[in-house]
N, C-alpha and C. Protein backbone atom coordinates (compact mmCIF):
# COMPACT_ATOMS: atom_id res chain seq x y z
N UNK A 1 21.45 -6.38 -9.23
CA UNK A 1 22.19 -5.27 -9.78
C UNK A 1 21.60 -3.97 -9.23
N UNK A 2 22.25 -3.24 -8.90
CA UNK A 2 21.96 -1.42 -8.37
C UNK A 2 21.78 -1.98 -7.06
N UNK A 3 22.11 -2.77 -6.09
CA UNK A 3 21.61 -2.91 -4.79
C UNK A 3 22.59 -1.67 -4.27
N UNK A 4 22.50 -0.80 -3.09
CA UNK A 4 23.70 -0.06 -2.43
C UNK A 4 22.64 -0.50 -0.81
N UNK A 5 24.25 0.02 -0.25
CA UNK A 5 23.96 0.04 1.36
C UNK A 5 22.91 0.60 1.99
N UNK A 6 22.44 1.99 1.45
CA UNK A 6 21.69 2.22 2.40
C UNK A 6 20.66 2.42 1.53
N UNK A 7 19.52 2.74 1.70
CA UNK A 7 18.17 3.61 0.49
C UNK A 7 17.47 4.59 1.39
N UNK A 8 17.63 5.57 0.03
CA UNK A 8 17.42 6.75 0.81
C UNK A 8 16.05 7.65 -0.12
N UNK A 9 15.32 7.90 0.27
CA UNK A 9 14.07 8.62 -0.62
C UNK A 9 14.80 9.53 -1.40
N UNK A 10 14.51 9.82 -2.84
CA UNK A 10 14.69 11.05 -3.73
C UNK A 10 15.08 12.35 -3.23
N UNK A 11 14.12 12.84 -2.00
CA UNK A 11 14.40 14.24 -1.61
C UNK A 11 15.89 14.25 -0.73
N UNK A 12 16.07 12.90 -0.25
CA UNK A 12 17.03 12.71 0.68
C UNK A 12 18.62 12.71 -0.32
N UNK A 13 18.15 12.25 -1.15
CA UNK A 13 19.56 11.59 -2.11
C UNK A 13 20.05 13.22 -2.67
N UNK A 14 19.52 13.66 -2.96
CA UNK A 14 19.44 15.09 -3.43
C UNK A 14 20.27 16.06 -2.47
N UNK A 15 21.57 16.12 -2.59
CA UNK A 15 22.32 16.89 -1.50
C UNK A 15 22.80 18.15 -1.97
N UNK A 16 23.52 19.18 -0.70
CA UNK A 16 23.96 20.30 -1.46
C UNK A 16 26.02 19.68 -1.15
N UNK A 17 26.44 20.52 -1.95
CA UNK A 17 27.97 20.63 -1.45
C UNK A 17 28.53 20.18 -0.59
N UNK A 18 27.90 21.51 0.70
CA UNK A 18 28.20 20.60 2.01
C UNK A 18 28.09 19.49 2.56
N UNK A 19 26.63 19.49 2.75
CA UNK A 19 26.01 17.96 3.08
C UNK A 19 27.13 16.88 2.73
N UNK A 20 27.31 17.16 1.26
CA UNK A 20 28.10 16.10 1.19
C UNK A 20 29.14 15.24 1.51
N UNK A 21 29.71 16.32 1.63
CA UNK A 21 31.26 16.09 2.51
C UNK A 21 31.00 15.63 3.34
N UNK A 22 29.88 15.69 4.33
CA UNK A 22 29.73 15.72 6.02
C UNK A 22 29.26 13.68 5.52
N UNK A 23 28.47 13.86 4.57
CA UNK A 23 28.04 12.29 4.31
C UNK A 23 29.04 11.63 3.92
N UNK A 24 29.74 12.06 3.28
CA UNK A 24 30.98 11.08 2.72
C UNK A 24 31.92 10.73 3.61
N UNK A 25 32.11 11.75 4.82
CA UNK A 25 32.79 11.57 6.08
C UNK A 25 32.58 10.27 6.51
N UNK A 26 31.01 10.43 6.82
CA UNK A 26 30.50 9.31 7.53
C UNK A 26 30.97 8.27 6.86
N UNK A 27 30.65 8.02 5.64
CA UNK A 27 30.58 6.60 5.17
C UNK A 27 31.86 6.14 5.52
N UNK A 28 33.07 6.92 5.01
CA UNK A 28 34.02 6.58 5.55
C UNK A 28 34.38 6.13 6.89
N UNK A 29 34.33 6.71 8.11
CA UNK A 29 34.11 6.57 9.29
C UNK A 29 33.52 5.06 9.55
N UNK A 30 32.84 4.56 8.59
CA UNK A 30 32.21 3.16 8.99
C UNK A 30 33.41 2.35 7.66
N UNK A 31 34.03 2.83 7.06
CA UNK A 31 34.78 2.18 6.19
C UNK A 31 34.03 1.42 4.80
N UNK A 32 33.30 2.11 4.18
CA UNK A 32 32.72 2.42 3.17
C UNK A 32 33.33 3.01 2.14
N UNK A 33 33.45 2.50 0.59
CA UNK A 33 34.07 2.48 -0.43
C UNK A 33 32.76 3.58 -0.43
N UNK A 34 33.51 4.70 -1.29
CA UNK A 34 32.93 5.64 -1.75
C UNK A 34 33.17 5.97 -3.25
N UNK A 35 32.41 5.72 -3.89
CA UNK A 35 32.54 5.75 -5.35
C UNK A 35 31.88 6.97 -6.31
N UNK A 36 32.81 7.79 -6.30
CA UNK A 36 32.19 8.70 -7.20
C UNK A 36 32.16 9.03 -8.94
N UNK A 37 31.08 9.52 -9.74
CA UNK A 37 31.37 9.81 -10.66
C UNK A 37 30.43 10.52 -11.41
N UNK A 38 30.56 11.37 -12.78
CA UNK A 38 29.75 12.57 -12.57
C UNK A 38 29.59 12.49 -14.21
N UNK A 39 28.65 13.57 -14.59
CA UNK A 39 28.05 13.92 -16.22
C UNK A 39 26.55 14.51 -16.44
N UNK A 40 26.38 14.80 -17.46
CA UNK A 40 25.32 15.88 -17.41
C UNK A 40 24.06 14.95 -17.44
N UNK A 41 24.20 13.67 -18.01
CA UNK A 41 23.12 12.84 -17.57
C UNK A 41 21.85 13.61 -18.04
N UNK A 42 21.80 14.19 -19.50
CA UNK A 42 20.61 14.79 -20.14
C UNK A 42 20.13 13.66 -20.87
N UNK A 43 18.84 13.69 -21.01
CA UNK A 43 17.83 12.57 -21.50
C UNK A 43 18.53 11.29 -21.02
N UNK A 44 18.13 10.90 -19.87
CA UNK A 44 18.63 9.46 -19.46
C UNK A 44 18.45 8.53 -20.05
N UNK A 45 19.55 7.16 -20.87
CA UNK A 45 18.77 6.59 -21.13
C UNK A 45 19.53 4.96 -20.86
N UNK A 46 19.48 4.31 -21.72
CA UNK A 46 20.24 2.59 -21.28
C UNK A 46 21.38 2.64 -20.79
N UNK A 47 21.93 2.95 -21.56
CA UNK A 47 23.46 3.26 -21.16
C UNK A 47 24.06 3.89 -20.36
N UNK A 48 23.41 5.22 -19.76
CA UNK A 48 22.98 5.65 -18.38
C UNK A 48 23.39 5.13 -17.40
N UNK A 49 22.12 4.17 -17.56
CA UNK A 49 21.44 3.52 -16.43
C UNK A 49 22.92 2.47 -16.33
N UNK A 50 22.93 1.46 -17.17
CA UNK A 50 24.01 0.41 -17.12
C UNK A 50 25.50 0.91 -16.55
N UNK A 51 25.80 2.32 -16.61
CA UNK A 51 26.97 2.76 -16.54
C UNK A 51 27.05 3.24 -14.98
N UNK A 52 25.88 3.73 -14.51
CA UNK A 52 25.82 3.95 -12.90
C UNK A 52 25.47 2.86 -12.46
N UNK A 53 24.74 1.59 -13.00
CA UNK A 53 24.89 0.05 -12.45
C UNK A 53 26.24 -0.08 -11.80
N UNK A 54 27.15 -0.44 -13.20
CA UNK A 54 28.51 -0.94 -12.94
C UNK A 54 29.10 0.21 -11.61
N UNK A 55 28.71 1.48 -11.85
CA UNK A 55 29.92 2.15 -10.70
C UNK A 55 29.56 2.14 -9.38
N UNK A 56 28.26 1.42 -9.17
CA UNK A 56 27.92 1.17 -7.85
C UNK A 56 28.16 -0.27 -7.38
N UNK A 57 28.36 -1.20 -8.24
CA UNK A 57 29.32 -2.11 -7.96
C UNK A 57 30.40 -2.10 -7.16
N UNK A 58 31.16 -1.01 -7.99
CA UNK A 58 32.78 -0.67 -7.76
C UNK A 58 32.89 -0.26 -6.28
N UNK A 59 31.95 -0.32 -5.50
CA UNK A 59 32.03 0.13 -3.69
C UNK A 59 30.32 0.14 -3.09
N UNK A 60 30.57 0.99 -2.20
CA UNK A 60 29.31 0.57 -1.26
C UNK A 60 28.16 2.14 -1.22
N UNK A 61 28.99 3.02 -1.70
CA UNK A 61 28.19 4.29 -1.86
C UNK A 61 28.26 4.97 -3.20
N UNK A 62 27.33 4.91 -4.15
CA UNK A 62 27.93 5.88 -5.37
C UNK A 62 27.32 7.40 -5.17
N UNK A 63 28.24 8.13 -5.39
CA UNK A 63 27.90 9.96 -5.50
C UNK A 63 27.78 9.86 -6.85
N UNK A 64 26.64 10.81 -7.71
CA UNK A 64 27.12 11.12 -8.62
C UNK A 64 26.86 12.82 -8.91
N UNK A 65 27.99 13.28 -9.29
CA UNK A 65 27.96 14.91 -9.71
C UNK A 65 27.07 14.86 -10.65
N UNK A 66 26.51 16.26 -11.01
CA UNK A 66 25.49 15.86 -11.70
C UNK A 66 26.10 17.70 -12.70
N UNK A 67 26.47 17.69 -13.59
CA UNK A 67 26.44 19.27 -14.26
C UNK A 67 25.03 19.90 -14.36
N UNK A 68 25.18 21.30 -13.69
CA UNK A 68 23.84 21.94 -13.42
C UNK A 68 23.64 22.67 -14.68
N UNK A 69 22.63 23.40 -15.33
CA UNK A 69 21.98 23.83 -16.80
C UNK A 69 23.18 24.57 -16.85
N UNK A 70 24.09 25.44 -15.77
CA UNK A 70 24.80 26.47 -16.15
C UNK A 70 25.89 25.50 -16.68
N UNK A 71 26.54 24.75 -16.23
CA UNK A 71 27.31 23.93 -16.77
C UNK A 71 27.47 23.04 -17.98
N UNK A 72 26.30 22.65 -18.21
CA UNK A 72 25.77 21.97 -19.15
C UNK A 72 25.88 22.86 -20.00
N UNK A 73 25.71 24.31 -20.66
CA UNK A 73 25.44 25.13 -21.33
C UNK A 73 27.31 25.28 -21.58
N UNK A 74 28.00 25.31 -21.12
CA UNK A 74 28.92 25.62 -21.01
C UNK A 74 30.24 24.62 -22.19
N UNK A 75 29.70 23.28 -21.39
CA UNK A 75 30.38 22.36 -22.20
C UNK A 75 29.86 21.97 -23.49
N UNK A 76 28.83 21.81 -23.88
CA UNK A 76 27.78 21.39 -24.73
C UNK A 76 26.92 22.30 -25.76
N UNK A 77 26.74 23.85 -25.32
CA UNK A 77 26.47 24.84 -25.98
C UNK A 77 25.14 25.08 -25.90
N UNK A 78 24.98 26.32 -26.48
CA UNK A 78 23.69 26.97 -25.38
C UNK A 78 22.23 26.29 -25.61
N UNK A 79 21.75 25.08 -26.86
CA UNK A 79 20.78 24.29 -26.82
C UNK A 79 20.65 22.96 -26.23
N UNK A 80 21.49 23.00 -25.21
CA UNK A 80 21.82 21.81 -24.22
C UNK A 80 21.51 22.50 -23.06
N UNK A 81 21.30 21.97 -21.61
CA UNK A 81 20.51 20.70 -21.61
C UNK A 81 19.02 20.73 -22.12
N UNK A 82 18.83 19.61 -22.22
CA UNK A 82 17.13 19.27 -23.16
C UNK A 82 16.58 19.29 -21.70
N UNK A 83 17.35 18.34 -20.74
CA UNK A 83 16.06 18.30 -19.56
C UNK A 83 16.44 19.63 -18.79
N UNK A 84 15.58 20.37 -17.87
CA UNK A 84 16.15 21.22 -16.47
C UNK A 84 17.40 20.39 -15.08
N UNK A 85 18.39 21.02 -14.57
CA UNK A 85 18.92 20.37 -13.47
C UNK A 85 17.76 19.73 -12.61
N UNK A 86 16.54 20.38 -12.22
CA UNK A 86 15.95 19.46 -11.14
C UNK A 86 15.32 18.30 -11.37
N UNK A 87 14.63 18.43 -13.06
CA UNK A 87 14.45 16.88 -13.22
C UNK A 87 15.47 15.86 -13.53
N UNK A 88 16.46 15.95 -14.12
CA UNK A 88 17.43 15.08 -14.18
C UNK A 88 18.14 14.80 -12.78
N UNK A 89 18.20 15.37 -12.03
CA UNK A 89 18.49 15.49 -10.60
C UNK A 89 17.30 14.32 -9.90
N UNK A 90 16.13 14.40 -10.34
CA UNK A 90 15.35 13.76 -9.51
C UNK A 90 15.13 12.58 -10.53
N UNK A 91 15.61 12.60 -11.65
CA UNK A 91 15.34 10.99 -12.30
C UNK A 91 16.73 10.33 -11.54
N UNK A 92 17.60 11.03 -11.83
CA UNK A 92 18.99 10.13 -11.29
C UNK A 92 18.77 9.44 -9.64
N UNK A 93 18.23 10.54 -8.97
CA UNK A 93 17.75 10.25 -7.34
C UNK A 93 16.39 8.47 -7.38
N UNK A 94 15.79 8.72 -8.15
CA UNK A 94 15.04 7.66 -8.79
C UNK A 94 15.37 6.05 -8.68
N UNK A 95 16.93 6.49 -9.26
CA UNK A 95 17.74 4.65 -9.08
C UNK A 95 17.95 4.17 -8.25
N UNK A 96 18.09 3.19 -7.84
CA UNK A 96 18.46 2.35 -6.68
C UNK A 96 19.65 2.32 -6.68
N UNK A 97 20.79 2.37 -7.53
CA UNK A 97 21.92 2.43 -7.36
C UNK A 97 23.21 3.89 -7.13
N UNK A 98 22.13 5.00 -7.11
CA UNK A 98 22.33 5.92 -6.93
C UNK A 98 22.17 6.44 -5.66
N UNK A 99 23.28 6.73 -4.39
CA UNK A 99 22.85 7.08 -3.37
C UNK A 99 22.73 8.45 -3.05
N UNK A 100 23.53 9.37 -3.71
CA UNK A 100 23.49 10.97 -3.58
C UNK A 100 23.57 11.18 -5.09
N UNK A 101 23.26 12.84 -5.42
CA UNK A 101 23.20 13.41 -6.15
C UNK A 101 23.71 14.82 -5.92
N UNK A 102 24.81 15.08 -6.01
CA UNK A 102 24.97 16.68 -6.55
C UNK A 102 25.11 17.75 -7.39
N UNK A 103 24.86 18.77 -7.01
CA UNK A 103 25.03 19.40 -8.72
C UNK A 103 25.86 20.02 -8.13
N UNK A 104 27.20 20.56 -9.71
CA UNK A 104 28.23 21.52 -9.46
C UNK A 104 27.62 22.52 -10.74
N UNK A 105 28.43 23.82 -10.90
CA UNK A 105 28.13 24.59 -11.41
C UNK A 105 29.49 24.67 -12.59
N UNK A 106 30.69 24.35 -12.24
CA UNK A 106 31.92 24.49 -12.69
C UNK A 106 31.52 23.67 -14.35
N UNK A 107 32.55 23.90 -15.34
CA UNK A 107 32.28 22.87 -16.33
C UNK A 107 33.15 21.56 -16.31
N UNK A 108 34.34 21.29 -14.90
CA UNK A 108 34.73 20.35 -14.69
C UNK A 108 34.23 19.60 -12.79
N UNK A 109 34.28 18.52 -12.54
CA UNK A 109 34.50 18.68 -11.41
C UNK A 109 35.29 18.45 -10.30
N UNK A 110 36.54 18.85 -10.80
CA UNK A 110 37.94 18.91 -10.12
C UNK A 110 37.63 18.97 -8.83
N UNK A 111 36.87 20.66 -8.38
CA UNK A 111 36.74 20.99 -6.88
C UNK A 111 35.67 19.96 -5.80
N UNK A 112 34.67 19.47 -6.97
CA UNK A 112 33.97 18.29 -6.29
C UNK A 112 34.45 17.19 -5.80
N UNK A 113 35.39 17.06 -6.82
CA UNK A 113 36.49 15.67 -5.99
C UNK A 113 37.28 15.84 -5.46
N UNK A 114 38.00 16.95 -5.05
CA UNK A 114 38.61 17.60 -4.01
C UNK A 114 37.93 17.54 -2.46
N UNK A 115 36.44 18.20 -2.90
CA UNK A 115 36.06 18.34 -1.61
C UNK A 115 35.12 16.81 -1.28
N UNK A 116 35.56 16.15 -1.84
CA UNK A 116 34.35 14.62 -1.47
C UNK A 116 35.80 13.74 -1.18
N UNK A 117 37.25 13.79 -1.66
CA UNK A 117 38.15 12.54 -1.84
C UNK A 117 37.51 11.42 -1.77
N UNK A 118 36.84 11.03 -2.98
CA UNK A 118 36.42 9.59 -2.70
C UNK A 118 37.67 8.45 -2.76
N UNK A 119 37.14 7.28 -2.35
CA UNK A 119 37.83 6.20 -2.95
C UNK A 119 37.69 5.69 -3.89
N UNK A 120 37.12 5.81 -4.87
CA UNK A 120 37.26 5.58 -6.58
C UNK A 120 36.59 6.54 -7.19
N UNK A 121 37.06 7.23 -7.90
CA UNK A 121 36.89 7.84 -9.14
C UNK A 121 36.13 7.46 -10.48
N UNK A 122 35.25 7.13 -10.86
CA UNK A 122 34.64 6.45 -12.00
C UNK A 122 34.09 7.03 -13.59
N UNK A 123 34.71 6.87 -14.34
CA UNK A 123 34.24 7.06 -15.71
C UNK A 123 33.97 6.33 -16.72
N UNK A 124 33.99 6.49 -18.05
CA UNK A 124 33.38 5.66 -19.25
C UNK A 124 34.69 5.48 -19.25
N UNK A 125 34.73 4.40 -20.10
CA UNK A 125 36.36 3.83 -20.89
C UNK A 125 36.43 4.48 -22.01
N UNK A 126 35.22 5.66 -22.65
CA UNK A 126 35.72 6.26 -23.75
C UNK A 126 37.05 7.69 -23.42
N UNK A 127 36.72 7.69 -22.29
CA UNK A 127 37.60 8.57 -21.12
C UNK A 127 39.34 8.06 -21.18
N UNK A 128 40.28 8.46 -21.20
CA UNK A 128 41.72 7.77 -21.09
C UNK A 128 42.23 8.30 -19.45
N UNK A 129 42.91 7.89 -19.03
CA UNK A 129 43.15 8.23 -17.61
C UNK A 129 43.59 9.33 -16.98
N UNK A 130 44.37 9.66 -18.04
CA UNK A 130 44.99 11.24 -17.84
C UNK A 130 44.48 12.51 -18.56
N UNK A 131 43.27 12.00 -19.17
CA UNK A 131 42.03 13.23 -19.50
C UNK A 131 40.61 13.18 -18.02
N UNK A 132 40.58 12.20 -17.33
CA UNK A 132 39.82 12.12 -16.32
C UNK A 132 40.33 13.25 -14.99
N UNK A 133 39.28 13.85 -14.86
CA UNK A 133 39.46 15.33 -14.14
C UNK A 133 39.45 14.70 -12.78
N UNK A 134 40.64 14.74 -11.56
CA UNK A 134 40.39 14.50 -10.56
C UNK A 134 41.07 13.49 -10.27
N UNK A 135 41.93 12.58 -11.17
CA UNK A 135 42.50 11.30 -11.16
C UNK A 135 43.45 11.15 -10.57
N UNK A 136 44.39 12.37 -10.96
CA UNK A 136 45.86 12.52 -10.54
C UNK A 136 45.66 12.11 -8.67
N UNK A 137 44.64 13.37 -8.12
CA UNK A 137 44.15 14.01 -6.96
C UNK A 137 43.66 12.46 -6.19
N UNK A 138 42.60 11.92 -6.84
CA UNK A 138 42.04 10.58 -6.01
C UNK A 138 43.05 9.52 -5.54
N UNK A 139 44.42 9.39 -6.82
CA UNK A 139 45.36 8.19 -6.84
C UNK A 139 46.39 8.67 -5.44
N UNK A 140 46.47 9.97 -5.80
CA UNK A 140 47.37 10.73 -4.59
C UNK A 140 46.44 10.30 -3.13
N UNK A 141 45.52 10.50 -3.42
CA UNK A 141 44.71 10.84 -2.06
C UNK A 141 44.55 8.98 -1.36
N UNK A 142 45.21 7.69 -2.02
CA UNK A 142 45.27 6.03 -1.86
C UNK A 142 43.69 5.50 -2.21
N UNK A 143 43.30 6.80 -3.63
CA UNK A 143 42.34 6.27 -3.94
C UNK A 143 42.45 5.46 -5.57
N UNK A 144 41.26 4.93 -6.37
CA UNK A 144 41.84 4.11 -7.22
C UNK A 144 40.55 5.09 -9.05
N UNK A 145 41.25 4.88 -9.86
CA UNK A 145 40.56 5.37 -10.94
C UNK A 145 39.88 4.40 -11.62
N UNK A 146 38.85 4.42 -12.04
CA UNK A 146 38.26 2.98 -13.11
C UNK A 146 37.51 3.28 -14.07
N UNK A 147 37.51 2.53 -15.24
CA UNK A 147 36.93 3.02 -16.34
C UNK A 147 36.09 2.35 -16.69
N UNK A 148 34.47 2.16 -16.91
CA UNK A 148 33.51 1.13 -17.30
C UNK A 148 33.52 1.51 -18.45
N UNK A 149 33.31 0.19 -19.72
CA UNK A 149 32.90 0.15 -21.02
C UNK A 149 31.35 0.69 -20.99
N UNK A 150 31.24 1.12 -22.49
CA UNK A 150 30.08 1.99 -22.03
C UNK A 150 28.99 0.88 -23.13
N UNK A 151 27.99 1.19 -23.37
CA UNK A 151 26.88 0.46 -24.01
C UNK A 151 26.86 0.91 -25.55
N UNK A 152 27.51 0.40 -26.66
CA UNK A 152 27.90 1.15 -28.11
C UNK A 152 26.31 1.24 -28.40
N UNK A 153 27.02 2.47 -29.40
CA UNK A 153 26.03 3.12 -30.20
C UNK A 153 24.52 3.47 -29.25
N UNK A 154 24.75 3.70 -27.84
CA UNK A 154 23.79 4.40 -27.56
C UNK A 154 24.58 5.75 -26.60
N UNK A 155 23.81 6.88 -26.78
CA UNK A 155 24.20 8.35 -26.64
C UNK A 155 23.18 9.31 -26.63
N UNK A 156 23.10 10.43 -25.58
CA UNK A 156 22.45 11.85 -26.05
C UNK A 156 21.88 11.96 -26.59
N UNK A 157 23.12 12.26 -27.55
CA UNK A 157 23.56 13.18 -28.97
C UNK A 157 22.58 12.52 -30.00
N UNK A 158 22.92 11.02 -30.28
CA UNK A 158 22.63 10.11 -30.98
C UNK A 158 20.82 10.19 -31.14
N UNK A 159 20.62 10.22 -29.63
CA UNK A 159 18.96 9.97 -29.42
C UNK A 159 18.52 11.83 -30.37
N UNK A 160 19.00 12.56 -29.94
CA UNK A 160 18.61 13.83 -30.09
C UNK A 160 18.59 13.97 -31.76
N UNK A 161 19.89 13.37 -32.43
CA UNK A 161 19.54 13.52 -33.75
C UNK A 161 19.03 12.26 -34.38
N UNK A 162 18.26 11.58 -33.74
CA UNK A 162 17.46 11.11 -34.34
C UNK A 162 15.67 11.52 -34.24
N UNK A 163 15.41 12.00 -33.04
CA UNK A 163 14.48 12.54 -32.92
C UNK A 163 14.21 13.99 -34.17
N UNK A 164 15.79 14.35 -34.18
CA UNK A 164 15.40 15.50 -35.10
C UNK A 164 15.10 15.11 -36.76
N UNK A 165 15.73 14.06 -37.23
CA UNK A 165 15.76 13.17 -38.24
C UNK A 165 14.40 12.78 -38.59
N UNK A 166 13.83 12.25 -37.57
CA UNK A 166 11.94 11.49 -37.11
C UNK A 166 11.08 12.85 -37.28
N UNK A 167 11.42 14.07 -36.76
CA UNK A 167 10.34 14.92 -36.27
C UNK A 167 10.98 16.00 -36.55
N UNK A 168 11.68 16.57 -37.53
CA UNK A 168 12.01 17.94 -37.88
C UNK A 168 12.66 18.33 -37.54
N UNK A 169 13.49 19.32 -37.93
CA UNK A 169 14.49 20.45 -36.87
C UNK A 169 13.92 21.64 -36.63
């Protein structure tokens, strides 16, 4: 499980915008399923991990967007994120089943999947298909949408209020 095509050191997996495109080119060019999918990925934890398992399954390269603090702040509110973008950036770079990492700044990442067109699109199944940002765009583009079940009752949120529950607010 988490095997991908190529392995690439942490600093390497760690791309900007551009880069990316220019990498995703490639993979394509060799005919490489490109599987993308994205989230703020604050306090990593099982379910995480199990959920970027499965989407690197789903093809031969997984991207994953990664929401940067500005973003994170945005969707989630201003005591989010718990970790900084560069360490969660460099735990995600960490996995084996993780081949790139980008951060966007936006609070969706429509323009990321615009500018990557992968060939699958990947989210949680708590997600419905026509709330998944980018779906319409990937299916148009003869790419495919998929939804992994996620790992119940583990979450964030969940971990965070229990820590606060354990250790004060």
């Amino acid at each position: 499980m988490c095997q991908n095509f190529m392995k690439r050191d942490k600093k390497q997996k760690i791309v900007d915008r551009d880069e990316i495109r220019n990498i995703v080119d490639q993979h394509k060019s060799r005919y490489h399923t490109v599987v993308f999918t994205n989230g703020c990925f604050d306090i990593l934890h099982a379910g995480h991990v199990s959920y970027l398992a499965a989407a690197a399954e789903l093809g031969d390269v997984l991207v994953v967007g990664l929401n940067s603090d500005i973003s994170v702040k945005l969707i989630k509110g201003d005591k989010r994120p718990v970790v900084q973008e560069a360490h969660r950036a460099k735990v995600l770079a960490a996995l084996e089943c993780v081949d790139y990492v980008v951060l966007f700044d936006e609070p969706d990442p429509g323009n990321l999947v615009k500018n990557i067109t992968p060939n699958m699109l990947v989210k949680g199944a708590d997600w419905t298909e026509d709330k998944i940002i980018g779906a319409d765009f990937v299916k148009q583009s003869g790419g495919k949408v998929e939804r992994i079940n996620l790992v119940p009752e583990i979450s964030t949120t969940a971990i965070i209020e229990r820590i606060i529950m354990r250790y004060g607010g």
